[in-house]
PDB file of N, CA and C in Angstrom:
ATOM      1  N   UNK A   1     -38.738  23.967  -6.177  1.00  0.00           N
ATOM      2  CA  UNK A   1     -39.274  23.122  -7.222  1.00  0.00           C
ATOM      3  C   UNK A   1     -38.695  23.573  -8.571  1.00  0.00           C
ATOM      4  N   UNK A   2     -38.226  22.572  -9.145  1.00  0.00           N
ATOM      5  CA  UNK A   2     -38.113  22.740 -10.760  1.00  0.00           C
ATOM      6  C   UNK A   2     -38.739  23.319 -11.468  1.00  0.00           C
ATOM      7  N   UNK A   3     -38.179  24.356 -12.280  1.00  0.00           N
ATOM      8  CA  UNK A   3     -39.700  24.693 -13.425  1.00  0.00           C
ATOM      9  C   UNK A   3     -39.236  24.663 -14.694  1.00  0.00           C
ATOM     10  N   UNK A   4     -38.471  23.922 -15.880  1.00  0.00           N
ATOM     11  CA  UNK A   4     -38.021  23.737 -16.817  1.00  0.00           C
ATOM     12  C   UNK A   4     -38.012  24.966 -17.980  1.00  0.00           C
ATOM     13  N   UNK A   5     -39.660  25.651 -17.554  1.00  0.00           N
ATOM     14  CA  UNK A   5     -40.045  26.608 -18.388  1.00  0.00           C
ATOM     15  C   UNK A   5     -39.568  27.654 -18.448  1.00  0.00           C
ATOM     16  N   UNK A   6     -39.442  28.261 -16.734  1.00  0.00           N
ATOM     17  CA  UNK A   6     -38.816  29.303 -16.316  1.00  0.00           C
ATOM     18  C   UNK A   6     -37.192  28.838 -16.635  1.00  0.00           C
ATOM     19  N   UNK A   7     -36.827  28.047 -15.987  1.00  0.00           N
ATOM     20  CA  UNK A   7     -35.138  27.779 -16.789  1.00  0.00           C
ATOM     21  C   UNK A   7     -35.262  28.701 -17.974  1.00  0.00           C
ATOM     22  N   UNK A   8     -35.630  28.070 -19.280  1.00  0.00           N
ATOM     23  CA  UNK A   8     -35.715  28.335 -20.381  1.00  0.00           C
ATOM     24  C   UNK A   8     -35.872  29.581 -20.320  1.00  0.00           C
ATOM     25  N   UNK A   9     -36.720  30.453 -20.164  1.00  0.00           N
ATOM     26  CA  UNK A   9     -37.261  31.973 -20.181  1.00  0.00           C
ATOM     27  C   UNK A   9     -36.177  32.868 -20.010  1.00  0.00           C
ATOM     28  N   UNK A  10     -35.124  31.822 -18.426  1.00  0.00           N
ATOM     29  CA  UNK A  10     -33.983  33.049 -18.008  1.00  0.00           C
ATOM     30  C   UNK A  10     -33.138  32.626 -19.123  1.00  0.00           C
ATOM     31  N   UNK A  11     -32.891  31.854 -19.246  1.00  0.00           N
ATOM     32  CA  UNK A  11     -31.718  31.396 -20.276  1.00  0.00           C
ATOM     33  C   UNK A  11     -32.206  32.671 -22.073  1.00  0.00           C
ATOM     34  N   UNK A  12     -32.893  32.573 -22.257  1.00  0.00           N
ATOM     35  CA  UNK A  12     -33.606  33.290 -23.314  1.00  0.00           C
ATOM     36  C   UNK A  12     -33.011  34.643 -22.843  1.00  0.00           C
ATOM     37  N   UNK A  13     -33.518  35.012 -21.593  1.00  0.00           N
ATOM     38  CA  UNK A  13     -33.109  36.803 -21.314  1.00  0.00           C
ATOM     39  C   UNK A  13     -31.906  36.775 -21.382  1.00  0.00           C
ATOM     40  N   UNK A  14     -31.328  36.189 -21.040  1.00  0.00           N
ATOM     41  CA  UNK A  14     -29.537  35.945 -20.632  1.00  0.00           C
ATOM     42  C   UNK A  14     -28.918  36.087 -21.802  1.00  0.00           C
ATOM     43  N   UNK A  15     -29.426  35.315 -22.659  1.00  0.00           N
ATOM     44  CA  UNK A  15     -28.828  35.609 -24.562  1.00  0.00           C
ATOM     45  C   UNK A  15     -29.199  36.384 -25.216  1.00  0.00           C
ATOM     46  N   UNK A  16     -30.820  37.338 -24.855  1.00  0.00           N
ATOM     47  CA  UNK A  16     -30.624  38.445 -25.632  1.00  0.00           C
ATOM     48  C   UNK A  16     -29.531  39.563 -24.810  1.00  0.00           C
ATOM     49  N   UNK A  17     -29.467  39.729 -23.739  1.00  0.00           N
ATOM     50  CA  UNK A  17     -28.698  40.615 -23.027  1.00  0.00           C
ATOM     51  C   UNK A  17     -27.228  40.428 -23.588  1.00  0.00           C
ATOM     52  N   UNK A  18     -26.456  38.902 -23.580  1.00  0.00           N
ATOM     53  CA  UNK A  18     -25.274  39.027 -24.259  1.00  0.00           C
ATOM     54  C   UNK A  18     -25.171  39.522 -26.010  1.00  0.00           C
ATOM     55  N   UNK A  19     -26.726  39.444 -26.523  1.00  0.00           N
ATOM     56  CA  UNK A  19     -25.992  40.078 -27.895  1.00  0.00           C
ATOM     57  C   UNK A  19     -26.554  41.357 -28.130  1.00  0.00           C
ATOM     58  N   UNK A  20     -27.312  42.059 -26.724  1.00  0.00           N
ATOM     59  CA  UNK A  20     -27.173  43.543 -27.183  1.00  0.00           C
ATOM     60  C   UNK A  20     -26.239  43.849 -26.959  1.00  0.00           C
ATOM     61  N   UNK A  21     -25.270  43.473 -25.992  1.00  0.00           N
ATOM     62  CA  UNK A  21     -24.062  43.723 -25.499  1.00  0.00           C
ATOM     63  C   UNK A  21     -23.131  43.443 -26.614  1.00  0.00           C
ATOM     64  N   UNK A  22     -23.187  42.698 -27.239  1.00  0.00           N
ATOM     65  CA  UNK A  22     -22.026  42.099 -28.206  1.00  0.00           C
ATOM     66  C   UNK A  22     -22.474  43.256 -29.897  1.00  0.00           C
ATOM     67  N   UNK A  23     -23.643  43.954 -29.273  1.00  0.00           N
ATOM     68  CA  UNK A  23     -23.896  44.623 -30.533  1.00  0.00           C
ATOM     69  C   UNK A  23     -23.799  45.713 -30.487  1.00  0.00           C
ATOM     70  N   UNK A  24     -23.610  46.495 -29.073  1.00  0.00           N
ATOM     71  CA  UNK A  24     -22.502  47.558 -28.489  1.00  0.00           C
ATOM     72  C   UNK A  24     -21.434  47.884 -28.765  1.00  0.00           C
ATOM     73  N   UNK A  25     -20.919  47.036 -28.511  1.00  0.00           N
ATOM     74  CA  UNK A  25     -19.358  46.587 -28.673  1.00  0.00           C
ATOM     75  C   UNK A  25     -19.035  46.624 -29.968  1.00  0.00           C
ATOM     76  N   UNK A  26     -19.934  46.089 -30.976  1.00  0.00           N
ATOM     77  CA  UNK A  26     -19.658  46.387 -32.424  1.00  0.00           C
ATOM     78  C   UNK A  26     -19.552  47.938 -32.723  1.00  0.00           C
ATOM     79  N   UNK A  27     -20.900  48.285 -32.170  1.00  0.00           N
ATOM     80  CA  UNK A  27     -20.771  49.830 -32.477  1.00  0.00           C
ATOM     81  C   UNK A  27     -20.065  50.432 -31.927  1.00  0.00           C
ATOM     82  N   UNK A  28     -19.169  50.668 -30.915  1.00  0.00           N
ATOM     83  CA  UNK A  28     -18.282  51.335 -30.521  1.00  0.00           C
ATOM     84  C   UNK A  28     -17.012  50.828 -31.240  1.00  0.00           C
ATOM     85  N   UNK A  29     -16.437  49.798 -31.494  1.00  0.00           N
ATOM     86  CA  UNK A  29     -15.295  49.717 -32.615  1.00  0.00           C
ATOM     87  C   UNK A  29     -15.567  50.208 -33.426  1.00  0.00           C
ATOM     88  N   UNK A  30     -17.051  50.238 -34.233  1.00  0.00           N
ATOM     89  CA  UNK A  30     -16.966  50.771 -35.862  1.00  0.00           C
ATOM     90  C   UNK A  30     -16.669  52.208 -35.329  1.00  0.00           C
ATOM     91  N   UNK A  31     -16.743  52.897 -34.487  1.00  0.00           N
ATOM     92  CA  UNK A  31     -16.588  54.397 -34.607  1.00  0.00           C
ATOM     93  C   UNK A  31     -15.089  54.613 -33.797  1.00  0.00           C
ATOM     94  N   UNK A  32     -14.327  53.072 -33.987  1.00  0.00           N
ATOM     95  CA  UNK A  32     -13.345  53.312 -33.601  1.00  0.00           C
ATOM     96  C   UNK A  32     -12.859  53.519 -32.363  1.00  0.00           C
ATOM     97  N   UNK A  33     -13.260  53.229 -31.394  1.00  0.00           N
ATOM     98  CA  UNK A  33     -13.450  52.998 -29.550  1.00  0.00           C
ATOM     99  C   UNK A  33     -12.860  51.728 -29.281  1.00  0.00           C
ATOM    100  N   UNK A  34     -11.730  52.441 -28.586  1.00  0.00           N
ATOM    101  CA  UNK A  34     -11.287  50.629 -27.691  1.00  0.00           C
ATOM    102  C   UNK A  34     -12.243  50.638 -26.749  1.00  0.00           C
ATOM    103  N   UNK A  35     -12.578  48.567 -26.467  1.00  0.00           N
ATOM    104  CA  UNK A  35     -13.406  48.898 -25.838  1.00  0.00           C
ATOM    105  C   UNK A  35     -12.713  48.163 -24.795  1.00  0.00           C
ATOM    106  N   UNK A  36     -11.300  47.984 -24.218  1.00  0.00           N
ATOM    107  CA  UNK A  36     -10.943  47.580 -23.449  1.00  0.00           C
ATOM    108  C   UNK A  36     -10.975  46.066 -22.655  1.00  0.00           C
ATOM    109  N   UNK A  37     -11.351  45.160 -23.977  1.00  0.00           N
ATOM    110  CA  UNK A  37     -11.783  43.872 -23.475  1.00  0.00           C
ATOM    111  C   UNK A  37     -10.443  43.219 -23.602  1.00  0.00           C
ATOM    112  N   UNK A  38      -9.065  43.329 -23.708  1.00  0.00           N
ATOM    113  CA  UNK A  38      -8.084  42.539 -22.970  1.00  0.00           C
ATOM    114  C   UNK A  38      -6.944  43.711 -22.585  1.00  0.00           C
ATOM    115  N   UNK A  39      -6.909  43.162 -20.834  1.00  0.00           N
ATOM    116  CA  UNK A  39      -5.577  43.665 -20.384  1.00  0.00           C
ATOM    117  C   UNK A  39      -5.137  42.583 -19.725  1.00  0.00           C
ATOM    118  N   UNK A  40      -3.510  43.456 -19.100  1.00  0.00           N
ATOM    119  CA  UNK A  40      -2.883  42.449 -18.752  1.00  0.00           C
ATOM    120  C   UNK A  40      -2.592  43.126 -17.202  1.00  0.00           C
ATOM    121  N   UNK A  41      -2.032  42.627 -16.005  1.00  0.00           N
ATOM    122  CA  UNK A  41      -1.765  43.077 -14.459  1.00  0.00           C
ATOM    123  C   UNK A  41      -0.356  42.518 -14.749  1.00  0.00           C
ATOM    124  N   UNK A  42      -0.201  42.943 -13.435  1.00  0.00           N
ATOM    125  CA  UNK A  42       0.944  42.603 -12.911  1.00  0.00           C
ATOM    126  C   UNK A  42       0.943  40.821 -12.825  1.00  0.00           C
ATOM    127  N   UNK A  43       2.199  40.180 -12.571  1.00  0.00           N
ATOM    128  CA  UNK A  43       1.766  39.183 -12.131  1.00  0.00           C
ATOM    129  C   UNK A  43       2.340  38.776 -10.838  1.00  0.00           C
ATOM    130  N   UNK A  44       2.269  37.539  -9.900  1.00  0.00           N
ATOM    131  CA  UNK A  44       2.497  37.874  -8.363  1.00  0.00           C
ATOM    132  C   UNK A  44       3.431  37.670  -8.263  1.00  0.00           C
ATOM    133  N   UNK A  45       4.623  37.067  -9.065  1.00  0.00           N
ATOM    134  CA  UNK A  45       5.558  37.108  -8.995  1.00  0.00           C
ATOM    135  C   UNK A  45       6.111  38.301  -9.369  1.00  0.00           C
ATOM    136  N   UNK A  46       5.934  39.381  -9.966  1.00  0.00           N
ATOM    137  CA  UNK A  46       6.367  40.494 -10.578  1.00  0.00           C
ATOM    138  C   UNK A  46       7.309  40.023 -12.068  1.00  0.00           C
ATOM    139  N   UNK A  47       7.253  38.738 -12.463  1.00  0.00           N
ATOM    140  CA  UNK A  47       7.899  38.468 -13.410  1.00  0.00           C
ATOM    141  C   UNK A  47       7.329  39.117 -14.339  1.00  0.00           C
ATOM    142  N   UNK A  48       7.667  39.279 -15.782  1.00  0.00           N
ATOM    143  CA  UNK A  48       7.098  40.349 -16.707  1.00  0.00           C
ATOM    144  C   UNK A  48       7.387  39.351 -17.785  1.00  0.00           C
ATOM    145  N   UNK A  49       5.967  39.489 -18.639  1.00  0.00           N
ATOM    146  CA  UNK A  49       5.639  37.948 -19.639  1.00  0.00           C
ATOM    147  C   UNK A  49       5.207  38.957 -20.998  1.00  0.00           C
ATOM    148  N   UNK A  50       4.993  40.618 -20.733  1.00  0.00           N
ATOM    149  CA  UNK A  50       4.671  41.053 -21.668  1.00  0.00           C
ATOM    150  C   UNK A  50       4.774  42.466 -21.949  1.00  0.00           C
ATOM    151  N   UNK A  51       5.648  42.711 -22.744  1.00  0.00           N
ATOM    152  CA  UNK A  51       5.924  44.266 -22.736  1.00  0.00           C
ATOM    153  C   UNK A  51       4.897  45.501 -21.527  1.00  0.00           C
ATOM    154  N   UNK A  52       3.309  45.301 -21.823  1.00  0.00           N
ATOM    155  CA  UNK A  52       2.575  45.992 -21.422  1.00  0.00           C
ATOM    156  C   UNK A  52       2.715  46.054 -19.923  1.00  0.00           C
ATOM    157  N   UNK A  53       3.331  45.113 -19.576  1.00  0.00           N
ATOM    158  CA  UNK A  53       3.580  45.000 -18.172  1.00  0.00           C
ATOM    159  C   UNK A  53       4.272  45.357 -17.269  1.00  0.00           C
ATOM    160  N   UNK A  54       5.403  45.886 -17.759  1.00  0.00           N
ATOM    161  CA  UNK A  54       6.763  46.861 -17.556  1.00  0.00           C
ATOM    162  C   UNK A  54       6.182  48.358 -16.437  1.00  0.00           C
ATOM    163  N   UNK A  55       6.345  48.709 -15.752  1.00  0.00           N
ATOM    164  CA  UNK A  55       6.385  49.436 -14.123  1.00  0.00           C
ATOM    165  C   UNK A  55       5.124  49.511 -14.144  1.00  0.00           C
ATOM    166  N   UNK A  56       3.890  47.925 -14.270  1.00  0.00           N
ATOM    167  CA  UNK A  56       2.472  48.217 -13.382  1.00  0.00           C
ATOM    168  C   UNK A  56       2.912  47.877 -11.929  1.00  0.00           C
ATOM    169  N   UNK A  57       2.108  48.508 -10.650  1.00  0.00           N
ATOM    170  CA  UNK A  57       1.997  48.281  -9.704  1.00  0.00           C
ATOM    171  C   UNK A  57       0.837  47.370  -9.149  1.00  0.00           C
ATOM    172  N   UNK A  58       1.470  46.094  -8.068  1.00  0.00           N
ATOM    173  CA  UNK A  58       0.284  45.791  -7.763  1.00  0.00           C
ATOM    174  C   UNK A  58      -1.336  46.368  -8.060  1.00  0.00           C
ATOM    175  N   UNK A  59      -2.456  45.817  -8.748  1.00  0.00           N
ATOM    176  CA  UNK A  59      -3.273  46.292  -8.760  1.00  0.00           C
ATOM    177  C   UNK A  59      -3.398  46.697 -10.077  1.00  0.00           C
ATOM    178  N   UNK A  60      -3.116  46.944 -10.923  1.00  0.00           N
ATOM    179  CA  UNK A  60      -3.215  47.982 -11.795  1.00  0.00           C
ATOM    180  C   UNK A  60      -3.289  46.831 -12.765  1.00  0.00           C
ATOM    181  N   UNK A  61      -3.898  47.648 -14.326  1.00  0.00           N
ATOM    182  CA  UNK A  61      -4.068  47.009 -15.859  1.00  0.00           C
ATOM    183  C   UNK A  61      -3.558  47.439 -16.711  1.00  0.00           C
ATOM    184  N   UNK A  62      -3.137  47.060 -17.809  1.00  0.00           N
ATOM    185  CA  UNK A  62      -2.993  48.231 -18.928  1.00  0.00           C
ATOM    186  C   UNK A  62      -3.564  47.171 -20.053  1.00  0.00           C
ATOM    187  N   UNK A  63      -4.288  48.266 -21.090  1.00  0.00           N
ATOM    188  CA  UNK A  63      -5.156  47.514 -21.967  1.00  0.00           C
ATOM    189  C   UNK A  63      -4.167  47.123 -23.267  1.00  0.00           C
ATOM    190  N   UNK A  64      -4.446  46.204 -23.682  1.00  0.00           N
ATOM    191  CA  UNK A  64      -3.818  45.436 -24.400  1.00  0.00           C
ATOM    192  C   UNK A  64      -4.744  45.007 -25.616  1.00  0.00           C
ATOM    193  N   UNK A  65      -5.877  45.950 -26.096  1.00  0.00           N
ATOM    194  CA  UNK A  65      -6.728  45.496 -27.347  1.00  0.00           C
ATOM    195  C   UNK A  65      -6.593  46.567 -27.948  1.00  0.00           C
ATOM    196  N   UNK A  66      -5.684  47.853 -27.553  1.00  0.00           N
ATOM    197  CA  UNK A  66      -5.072  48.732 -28.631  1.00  0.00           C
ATOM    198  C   UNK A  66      -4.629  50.136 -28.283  1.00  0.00           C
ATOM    199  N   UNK A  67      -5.347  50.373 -27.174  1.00  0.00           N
ATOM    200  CA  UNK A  67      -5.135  51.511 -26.871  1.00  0.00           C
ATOM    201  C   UNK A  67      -4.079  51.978 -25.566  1.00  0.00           C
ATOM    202  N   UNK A  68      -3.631  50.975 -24.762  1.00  0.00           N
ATOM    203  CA  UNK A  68      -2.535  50.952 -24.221  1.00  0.00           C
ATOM    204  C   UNK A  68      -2.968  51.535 -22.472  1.00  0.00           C
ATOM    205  N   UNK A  69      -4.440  51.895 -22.149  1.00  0.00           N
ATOM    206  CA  UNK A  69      -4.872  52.743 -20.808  1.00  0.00           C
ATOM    207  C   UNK A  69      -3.942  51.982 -20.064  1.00  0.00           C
ATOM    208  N   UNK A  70      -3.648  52.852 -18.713  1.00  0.00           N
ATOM    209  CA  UNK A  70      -3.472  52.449 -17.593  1.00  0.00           C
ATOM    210  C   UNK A  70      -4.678  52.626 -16.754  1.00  0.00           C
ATOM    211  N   UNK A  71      -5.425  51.463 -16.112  1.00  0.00           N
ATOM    212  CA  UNK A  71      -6.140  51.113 -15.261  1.00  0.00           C
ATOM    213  C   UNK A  71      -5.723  51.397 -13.578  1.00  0.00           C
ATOM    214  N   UNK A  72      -5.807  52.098 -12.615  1.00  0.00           N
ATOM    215  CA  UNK A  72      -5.593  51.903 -11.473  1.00  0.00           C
ATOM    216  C   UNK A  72      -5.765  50.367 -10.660  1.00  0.00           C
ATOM    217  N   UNK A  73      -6.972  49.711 -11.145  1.00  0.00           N
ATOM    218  CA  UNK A  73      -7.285  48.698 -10.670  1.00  0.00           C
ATOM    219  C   UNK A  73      -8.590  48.319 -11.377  1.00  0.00           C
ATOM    220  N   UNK A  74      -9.368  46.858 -11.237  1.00  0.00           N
ATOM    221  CA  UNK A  74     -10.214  46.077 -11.720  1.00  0.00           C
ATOM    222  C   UNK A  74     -11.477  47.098 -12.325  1.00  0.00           C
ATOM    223  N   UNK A  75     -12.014  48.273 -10.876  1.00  0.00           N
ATOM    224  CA  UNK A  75     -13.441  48.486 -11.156  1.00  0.00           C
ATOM    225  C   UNK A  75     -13.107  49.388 -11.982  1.00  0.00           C
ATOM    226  N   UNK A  76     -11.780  50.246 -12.149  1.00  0.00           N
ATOM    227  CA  UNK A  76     -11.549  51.768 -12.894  1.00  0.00           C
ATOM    228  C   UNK A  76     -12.075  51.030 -14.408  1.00  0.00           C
ATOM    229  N   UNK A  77     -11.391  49.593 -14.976  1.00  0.00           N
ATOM    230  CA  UNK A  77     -11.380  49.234 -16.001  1.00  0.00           C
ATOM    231  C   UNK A  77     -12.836  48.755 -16.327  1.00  0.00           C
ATOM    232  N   UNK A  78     -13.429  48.161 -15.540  1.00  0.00           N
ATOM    233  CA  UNK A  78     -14.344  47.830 -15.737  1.00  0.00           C
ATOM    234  C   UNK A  78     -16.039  48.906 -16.086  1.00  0.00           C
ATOM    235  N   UNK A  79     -15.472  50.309 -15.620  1.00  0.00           N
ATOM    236  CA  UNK A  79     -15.977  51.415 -16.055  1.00  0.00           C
ATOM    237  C   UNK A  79     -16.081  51.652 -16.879  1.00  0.00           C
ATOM    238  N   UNK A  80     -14.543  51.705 -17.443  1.00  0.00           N
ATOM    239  CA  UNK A  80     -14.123  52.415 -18.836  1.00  0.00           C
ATOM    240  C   UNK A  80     -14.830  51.173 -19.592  1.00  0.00           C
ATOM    241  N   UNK A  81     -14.891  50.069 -19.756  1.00  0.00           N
ATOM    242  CA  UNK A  81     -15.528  49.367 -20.524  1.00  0.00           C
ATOM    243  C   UNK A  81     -17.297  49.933 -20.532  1.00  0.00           C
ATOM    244  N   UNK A  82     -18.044  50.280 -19.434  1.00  0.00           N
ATOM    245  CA  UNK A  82     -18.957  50.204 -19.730  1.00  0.00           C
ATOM    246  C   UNK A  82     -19.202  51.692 -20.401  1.00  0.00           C
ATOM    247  N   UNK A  83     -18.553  52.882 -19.866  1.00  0.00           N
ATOM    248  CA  UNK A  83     -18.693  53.775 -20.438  1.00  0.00           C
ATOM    249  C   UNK A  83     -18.500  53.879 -22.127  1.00  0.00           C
ATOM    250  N   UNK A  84     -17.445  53.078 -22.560  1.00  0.00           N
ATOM    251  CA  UNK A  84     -17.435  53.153 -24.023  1.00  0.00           C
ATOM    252  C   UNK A  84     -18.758  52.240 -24.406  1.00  0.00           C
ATOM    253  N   UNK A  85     -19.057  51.169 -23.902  1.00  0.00           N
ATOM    254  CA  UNK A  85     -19.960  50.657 -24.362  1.00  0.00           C
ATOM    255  C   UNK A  85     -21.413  51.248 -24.135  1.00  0.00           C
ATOM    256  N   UNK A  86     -21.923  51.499 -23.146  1.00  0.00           N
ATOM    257  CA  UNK A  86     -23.082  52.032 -22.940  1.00  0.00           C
ATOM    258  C   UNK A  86     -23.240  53.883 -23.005  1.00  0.00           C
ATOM    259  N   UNK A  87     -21.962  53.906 -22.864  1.00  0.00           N
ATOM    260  CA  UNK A  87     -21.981  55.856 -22.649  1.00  0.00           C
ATOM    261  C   UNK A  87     -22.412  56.162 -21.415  1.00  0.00           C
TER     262      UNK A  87
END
């Protein structure tokens, strides 16, 4: 059954959660922290579209919002994001 109300309620939690998150993220740039929100992979062709991309191996990232990491793969990066963000 529909409940319009509850819709609303999750939708409410859902947007404060994206702007504590987005207010994380502030604070870790102001103290100067990449926080790793764009990289680039390989691509399946192995064609190379962007400097950063030059000897990744299948699998792998390298961050591309300043700090240059090499990522092993998706979850390593997805760590390092939360660790700068949450600690």
């Amino acid at each position: 059954m529909y409940d319009p109300e509850a819709t609303i309620q999750d939708a409410d939690i859902e947007m404060a959660e994206y702007a504590r998150e987005a207010r994380a993220i502030d604070i870790a740039r102001s103290r100067g922290e990449c926080v790793h929100s764009s990289v680039v992979g390989r691509s399946s062709t192995g064609e190379v579209y962007y400097p950063e991309q030059v000897g990744l191996a299948p699998g792998q990232f390298r961050c591309t919002d300043g700090c240059g990491r090499l990522f092993e793969d998706e979850a390593a990066h997805n760590r390092a994001i939360w660790e700068v963000i949450w600690g």
